[in-house]
PDB file of N, CA and C in Angstrom:
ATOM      1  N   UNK A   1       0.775  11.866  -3.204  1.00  0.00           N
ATOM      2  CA  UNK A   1       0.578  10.453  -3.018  1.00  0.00           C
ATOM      3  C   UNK A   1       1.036   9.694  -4.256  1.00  0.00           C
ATOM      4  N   UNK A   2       1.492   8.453  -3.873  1.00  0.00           N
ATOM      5  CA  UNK A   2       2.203   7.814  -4.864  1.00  0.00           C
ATOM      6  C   UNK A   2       1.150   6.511  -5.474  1.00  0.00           C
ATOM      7  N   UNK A   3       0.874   6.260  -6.736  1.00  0.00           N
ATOM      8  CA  UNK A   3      -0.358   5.479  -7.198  1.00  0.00           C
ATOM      9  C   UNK A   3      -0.146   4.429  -6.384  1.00  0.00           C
ATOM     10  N   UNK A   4       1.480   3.712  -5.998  1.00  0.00           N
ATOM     11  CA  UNK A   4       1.169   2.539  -5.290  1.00  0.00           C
ATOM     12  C   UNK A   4       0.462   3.015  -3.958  1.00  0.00           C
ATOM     13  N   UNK A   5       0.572   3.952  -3.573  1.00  0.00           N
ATOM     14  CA  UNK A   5      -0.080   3.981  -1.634  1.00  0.00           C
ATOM     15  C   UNK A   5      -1.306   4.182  -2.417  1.00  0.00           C
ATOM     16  N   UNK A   6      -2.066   4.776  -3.399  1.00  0.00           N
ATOM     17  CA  UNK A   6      -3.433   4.905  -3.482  1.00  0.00           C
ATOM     18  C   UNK A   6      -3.779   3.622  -3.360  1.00  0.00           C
ATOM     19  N   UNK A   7      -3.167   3.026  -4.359  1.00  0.00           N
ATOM     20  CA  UNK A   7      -3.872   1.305  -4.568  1.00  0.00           C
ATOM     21  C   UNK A   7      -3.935   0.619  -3.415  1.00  0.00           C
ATOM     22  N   UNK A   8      -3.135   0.941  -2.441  1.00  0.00           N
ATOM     23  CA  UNK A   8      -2.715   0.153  -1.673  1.00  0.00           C
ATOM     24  C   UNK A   8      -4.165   0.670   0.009  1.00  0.00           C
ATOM     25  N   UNK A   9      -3.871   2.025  -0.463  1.00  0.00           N
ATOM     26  CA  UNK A   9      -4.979   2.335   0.957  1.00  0.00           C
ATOM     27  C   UNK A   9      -6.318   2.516   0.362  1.00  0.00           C
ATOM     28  N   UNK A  10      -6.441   2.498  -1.192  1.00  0.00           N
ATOM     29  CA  UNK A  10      -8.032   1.819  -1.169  1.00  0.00           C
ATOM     30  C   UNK A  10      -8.094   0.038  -1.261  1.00  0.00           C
ATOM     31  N   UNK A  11      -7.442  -0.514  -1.787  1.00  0.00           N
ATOM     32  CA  UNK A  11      -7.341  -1.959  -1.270  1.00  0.00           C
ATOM     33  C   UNK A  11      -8.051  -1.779   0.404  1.00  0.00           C
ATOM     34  N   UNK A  12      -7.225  -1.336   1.241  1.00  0.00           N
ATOM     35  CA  UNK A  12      -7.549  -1.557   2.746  1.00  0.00           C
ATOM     36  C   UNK A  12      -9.566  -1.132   2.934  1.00  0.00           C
ATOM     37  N   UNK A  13      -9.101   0.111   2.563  1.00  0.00           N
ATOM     38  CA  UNK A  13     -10.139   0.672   2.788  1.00  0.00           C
ATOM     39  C   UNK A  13     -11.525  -0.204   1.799  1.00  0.00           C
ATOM     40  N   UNK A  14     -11.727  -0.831   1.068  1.00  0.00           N
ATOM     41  CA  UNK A  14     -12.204  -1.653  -0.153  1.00  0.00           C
ATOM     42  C   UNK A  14     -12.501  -2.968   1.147  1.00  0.00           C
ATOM     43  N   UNK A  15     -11.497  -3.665   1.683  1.00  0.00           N
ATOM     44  CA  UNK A  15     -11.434  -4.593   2.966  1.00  0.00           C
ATOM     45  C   UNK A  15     -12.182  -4.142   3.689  1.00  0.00           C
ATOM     46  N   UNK A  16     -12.207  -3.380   4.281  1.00  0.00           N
ATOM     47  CA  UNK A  16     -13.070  -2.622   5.029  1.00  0.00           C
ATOM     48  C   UNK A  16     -14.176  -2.404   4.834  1.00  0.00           C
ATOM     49  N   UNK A  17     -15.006  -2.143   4.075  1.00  0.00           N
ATOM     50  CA  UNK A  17     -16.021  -2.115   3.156  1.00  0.00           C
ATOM     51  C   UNK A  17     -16.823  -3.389   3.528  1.00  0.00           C
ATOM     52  N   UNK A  18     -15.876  -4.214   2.799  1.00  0.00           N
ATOM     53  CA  UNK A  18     -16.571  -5.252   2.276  1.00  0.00           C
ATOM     54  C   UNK A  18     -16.972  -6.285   4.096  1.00  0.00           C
ATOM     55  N   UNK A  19     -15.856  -5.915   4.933  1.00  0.00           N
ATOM     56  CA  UNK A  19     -15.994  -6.565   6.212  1.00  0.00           C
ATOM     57  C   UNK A  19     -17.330  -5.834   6.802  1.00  0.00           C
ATOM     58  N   UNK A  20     -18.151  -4.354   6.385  1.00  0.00           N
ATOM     59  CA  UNK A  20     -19.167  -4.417   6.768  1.00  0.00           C
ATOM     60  C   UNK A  20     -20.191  -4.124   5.845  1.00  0.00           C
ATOM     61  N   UNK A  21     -20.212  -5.213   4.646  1.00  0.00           N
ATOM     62  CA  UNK A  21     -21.346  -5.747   3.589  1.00  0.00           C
ATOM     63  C   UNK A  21     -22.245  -7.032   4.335  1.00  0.00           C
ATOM     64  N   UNK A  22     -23.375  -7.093   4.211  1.00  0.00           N
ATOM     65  CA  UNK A  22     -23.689  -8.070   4.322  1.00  0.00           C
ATOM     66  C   UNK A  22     -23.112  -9.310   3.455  1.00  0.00           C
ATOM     67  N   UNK A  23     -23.034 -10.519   3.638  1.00  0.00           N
ATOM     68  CA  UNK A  23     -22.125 -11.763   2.959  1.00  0.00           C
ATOM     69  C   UNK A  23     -23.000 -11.655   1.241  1.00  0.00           C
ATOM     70  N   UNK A  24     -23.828 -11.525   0.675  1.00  0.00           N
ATOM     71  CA  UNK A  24     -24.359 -11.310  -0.863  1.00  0.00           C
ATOM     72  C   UNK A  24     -23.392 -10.426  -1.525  1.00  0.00           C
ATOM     73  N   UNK A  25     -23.281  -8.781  -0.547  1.00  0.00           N
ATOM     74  CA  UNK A  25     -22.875  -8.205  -1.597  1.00  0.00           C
ATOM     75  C   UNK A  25     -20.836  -7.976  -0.930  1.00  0.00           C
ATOM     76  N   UNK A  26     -20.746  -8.711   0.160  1.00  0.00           N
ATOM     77  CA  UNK A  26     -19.310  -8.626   0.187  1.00  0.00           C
ATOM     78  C   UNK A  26     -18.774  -8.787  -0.990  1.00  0.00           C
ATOM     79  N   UNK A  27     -18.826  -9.965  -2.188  1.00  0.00           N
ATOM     80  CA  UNK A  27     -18.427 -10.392  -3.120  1.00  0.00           C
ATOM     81  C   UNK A  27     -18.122  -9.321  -4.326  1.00  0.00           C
ATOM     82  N   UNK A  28     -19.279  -8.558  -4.583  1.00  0.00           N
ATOM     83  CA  UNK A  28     -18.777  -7.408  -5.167  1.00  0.00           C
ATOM     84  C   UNK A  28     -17.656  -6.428  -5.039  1.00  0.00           C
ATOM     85  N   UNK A  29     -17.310  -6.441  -3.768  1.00  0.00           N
ATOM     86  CA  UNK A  29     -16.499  -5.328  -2.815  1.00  0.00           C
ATOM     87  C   UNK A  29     -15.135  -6.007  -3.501  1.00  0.00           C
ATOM     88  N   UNK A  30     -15.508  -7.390  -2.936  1.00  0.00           N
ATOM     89  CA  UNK A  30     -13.994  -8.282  -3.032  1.00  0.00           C
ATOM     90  C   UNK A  30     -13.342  -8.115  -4.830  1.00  0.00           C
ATOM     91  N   UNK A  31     -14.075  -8.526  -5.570  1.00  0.00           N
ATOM     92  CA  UNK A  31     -14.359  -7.879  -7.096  1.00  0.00           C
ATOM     93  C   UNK A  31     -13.386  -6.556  -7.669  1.00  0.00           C
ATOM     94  N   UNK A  32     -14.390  -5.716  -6.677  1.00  0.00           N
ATOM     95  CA  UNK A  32     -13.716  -4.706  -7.185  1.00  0.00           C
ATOM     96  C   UNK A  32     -12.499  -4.930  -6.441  1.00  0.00           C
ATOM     97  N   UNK A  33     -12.109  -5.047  -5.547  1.00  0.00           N
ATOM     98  CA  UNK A  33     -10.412  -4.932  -4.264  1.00  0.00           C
ATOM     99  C   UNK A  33      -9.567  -5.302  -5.593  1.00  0.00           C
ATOM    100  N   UNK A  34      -9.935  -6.870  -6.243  1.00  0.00           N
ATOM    101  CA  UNK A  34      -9.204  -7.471  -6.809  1.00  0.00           C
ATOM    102  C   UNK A  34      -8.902  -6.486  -7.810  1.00  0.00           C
ATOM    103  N   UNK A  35      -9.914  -5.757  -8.652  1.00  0.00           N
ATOM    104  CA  UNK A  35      -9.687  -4.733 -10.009  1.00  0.00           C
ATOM    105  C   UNK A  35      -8.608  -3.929  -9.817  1.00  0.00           C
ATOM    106  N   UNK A  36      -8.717  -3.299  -8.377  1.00  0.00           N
ATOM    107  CA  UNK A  36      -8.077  -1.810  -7.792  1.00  0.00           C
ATOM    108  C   UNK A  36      -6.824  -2.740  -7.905  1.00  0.00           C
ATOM    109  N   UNK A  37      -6.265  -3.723  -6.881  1.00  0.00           N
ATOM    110  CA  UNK A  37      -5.063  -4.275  -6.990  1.00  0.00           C
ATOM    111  C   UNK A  37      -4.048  -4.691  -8.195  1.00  0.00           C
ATOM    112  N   UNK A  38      -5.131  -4.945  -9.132  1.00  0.00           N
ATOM    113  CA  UNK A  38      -4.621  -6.104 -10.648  1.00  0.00           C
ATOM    114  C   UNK A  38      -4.668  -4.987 -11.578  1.00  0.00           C
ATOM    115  N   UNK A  39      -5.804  -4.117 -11.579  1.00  0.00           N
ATOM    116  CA  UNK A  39      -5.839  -3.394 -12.667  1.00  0.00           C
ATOM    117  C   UNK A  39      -5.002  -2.753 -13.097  1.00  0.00           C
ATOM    118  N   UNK A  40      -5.386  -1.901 -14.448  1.00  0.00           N
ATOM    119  CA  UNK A  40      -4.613  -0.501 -15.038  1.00  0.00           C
ATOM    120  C   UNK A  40      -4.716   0.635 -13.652  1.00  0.00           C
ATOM    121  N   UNK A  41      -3.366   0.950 -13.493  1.00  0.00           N
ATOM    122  CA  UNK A  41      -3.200   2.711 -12.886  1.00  0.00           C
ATOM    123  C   UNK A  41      -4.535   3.546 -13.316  1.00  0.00           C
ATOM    124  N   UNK A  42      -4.699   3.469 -14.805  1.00  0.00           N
ATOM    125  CA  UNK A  42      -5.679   4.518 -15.218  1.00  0.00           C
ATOM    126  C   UNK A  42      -6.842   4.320 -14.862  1.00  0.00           C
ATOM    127  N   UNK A  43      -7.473   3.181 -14.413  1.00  0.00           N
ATOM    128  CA  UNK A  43      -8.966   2.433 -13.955  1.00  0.00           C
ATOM    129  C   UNK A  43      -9.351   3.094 -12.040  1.00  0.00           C
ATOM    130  N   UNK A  44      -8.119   3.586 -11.439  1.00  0.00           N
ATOM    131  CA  UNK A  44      -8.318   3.819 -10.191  1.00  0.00           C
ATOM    132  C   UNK A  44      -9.068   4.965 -10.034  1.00  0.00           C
ATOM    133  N   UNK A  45      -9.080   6.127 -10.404  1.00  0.00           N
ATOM    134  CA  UNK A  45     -10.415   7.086 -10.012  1.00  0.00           C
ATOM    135  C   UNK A  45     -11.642   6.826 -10.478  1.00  0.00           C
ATOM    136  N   UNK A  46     -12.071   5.271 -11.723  1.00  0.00           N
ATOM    137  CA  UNK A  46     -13.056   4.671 -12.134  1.00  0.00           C
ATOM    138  C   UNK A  46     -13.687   3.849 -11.233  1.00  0.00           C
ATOM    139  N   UNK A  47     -12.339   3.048 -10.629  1.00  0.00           N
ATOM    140  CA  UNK A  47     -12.683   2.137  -9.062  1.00  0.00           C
ATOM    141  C   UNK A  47     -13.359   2.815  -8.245  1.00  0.00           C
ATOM    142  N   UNK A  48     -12.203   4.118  -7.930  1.00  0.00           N
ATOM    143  CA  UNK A  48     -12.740   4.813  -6.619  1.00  0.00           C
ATOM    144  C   UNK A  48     -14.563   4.973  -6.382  1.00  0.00           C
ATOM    145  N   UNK A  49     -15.055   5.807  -7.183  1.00  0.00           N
ATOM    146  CA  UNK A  49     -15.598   6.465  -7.732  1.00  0.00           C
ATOM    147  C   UNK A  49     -17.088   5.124  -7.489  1.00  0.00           C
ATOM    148  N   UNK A  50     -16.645   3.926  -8.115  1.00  0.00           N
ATOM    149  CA  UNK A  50     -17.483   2.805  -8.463  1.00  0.00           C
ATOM    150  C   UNK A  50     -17.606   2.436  -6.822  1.00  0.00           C
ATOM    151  N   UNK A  51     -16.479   2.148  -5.956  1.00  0.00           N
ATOM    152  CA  UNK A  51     -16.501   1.805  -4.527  1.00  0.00           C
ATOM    153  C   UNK A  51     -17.463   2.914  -3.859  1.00  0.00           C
ATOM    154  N   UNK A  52     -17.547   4.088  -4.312  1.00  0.00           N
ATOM    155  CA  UNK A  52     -17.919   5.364  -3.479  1.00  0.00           C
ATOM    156  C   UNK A  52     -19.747   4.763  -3.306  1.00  0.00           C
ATOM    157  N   UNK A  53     -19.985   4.492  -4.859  1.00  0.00           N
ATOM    158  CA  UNK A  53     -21.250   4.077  -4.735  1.00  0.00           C
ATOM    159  C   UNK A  53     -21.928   2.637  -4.475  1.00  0.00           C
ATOM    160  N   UNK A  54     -20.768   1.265  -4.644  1.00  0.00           N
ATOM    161  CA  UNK A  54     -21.617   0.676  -3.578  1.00  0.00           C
ATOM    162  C   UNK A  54     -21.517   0.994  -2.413  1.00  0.00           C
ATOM    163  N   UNK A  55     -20.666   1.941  -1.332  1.00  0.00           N
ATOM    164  CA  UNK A  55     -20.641   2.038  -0.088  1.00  0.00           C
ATOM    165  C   UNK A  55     -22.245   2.927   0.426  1.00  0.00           C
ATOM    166  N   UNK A  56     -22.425   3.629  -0.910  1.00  0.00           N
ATOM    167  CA  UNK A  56     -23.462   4.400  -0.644  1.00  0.00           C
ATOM    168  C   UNK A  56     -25.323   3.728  -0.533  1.00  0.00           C
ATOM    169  N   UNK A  57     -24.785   2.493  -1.469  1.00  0.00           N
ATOM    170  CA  UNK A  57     -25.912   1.842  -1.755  1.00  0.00           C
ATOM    171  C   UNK A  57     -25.622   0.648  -0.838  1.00  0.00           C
ATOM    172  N   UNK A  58     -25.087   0.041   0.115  1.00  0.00           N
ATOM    173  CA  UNK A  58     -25.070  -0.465   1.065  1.00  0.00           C
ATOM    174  C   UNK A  58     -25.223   0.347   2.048  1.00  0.00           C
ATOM    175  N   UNK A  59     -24.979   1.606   2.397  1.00  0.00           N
ATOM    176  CA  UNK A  59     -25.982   2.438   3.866  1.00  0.00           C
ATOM    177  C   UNK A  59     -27.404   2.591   3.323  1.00  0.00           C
ATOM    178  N   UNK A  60     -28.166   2.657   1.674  1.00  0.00           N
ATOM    179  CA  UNK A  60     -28.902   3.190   2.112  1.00  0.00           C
ATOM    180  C   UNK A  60     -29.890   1.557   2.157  1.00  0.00           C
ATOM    181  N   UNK A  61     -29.277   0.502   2.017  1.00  0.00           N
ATOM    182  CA  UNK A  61     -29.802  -0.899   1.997  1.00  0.00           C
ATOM    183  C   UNK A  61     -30.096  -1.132   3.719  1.00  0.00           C
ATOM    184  N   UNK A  62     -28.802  -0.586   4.625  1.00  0.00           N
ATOM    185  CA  UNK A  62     -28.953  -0.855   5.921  1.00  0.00           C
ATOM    186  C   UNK A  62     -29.979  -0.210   6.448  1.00  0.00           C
ATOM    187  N   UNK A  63     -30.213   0.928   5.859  1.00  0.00           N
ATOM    188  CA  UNK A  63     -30.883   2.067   6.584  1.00  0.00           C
ATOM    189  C   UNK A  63     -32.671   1.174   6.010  1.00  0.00           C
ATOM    190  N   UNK A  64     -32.982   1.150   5.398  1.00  0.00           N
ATOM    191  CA  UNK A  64     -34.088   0.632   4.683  1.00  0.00           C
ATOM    192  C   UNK A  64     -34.320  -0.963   5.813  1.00  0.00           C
ATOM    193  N   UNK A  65     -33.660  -1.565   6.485  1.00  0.00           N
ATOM    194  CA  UNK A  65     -33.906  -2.726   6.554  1.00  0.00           C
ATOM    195  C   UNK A  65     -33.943  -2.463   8.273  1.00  0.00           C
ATOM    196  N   UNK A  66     -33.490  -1.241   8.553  1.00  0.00           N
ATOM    197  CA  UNK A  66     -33.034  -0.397  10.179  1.00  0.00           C
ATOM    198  C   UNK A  66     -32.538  -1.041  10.503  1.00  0.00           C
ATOM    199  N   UNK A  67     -31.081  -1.569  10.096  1.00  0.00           N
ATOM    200  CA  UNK A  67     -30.122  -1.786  10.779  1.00  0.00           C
ATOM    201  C   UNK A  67     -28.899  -0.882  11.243  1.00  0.00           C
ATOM    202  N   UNK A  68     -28.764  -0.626  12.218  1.00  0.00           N
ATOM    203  CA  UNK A  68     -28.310   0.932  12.153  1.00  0.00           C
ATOM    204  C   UNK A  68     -26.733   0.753  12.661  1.00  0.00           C
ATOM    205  N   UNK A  69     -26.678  -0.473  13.193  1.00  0.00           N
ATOM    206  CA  UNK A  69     -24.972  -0.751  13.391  1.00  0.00           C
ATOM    207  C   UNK A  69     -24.414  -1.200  12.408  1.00  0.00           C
ATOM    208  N   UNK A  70     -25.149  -1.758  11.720  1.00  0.00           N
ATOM    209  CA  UNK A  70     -24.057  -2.163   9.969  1.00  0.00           C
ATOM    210  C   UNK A  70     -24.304  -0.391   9.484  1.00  0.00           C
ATOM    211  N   UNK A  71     -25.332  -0.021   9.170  1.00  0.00           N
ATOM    212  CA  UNK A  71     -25.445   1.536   8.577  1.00  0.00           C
ATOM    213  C   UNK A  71     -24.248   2.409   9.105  1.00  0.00           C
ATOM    214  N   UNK A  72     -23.887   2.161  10.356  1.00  0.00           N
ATOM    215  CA  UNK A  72     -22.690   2.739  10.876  1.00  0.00           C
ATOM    216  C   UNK A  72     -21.600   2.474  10.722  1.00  0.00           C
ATOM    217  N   UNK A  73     -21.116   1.407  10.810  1.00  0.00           N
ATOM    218  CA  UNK A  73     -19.925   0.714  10.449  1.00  0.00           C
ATOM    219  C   UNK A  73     -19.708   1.472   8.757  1.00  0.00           C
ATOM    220  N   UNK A  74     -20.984   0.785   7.719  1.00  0.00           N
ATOM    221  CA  UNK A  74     -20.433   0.841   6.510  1.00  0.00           C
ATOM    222  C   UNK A  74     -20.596   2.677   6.470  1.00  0.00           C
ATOM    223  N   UNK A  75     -20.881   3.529   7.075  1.00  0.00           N
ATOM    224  CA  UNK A  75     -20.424   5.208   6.921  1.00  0.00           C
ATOM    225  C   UNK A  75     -19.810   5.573   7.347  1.00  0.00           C
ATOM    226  N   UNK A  76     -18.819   4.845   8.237  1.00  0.00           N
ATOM    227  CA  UNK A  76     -17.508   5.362   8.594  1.00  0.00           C
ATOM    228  C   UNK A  76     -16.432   4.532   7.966  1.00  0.00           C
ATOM    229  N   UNK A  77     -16.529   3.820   7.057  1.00  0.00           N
ATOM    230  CA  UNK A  77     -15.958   3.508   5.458  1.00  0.00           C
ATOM    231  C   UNK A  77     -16.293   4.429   4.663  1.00  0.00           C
ATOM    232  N   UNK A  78     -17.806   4.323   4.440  1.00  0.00           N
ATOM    233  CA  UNK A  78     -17.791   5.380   3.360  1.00  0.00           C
ATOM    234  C   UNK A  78     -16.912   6.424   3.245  1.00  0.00           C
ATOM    235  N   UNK A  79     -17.238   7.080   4.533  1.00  0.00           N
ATOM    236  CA  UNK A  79     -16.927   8.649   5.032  1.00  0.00           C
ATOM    237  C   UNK A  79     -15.264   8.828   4.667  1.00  0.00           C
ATOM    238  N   UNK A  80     -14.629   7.729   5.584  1.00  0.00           N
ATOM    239  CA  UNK A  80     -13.025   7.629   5.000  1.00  0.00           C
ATOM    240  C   UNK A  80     -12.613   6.912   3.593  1.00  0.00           C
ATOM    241  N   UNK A  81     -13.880   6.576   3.052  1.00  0.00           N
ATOM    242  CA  UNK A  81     -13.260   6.265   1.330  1.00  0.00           C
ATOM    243  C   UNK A  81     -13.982   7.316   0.533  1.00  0.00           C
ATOM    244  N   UNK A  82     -14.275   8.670   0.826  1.00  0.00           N
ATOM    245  CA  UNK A  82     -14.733  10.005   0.223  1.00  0.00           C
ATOM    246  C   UNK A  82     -13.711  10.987   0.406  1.00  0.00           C
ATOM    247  N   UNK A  83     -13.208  10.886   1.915  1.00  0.00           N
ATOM    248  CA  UNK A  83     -11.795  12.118   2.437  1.00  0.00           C
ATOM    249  C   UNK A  83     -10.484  11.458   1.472  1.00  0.00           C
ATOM    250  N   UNK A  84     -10.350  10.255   1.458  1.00  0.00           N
ATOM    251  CA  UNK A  84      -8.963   9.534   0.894  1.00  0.00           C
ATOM    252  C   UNK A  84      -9.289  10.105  -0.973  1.00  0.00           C
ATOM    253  N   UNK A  85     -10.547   9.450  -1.186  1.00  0.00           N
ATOM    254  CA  UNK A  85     -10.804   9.968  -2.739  1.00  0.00           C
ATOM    255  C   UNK A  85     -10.463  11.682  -3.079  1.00  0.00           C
ATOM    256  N   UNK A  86     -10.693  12.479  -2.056  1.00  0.00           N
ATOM    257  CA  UNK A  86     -10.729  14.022  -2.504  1.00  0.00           C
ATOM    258  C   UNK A  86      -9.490  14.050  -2.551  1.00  0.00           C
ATOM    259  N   UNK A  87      -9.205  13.445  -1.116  1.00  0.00           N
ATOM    260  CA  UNK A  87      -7.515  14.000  -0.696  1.00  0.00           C
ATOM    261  C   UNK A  87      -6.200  13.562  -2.022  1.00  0.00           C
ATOM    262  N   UNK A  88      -6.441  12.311  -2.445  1.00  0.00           N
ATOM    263  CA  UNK A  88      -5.537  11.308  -3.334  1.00  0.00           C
ATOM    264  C   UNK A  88      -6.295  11.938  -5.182  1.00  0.00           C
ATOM    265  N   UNK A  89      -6.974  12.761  -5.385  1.00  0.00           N
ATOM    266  CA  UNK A  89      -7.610  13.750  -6.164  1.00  0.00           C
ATOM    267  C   UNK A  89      -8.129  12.609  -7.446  1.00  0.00           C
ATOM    268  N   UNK A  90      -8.659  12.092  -6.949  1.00  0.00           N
ATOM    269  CA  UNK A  90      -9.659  10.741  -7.396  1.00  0.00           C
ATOM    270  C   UNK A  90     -11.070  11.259  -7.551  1.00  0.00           C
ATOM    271  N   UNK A  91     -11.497  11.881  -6.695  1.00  0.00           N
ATOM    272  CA  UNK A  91     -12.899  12.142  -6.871  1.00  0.00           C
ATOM    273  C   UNK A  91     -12.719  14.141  -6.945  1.00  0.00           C
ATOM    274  N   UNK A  92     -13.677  14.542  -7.543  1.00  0.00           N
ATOM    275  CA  UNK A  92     -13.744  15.576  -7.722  1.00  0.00           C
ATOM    276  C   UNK A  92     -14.454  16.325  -6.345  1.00  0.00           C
ATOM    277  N   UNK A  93     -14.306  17.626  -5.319  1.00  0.00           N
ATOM    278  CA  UNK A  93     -15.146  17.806  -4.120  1.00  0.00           C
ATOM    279  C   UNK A  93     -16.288  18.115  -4.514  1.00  0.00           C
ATOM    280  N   UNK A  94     -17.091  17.548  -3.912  1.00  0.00           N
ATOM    281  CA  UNK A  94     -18.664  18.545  -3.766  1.00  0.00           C
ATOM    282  C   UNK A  94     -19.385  18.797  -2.678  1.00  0.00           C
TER     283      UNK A  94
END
């Protein structure tokens, strides 16, 4: 993978995200999109990594409040911004 398609399919995937944040913490999402897009090359497995965990801390916000169709939406982001991170060797597997 080439750093521009990383940037470019966590941008999307970052969009995605943020389209199922509630409107408070969309803004963060958008934040970071902008970092991943503007930033240093070298800041992107810092992004990734940073996106991995608000996606994580927005399911477990949905899950806490039982909303279980945003909880869904935002884990099948998550889920495909964890496979893209291993795959694009951004995140380490575990």
């Amino acid at each position: 993978m080439t750093r521009d398609y990383q940037i470019g399919e966590l941008s999307i995937l970052l969009e995605q995200l943020g389209a199922a944040a509630p409107a408070g913490a969309s803004a963060e999402v958008v934040c970071l999109r902008h970092q991943v897009e503007a930033g240093p090359l070298v800041g992107l497995a810092s992004a990734t990594t940073r996106a991995m965990a608000v996606a994580d801390t927005l399911c477990w916000a949905s899950l806490s409040q039982g909303d279980v169709a945003a909880f869904n939406r935002q884990a099948l982001v998550a889920a495909r911004l964890r496979q893209f991170a291993i795959c694009g060797l951004l995140l380490a597997e575990s």
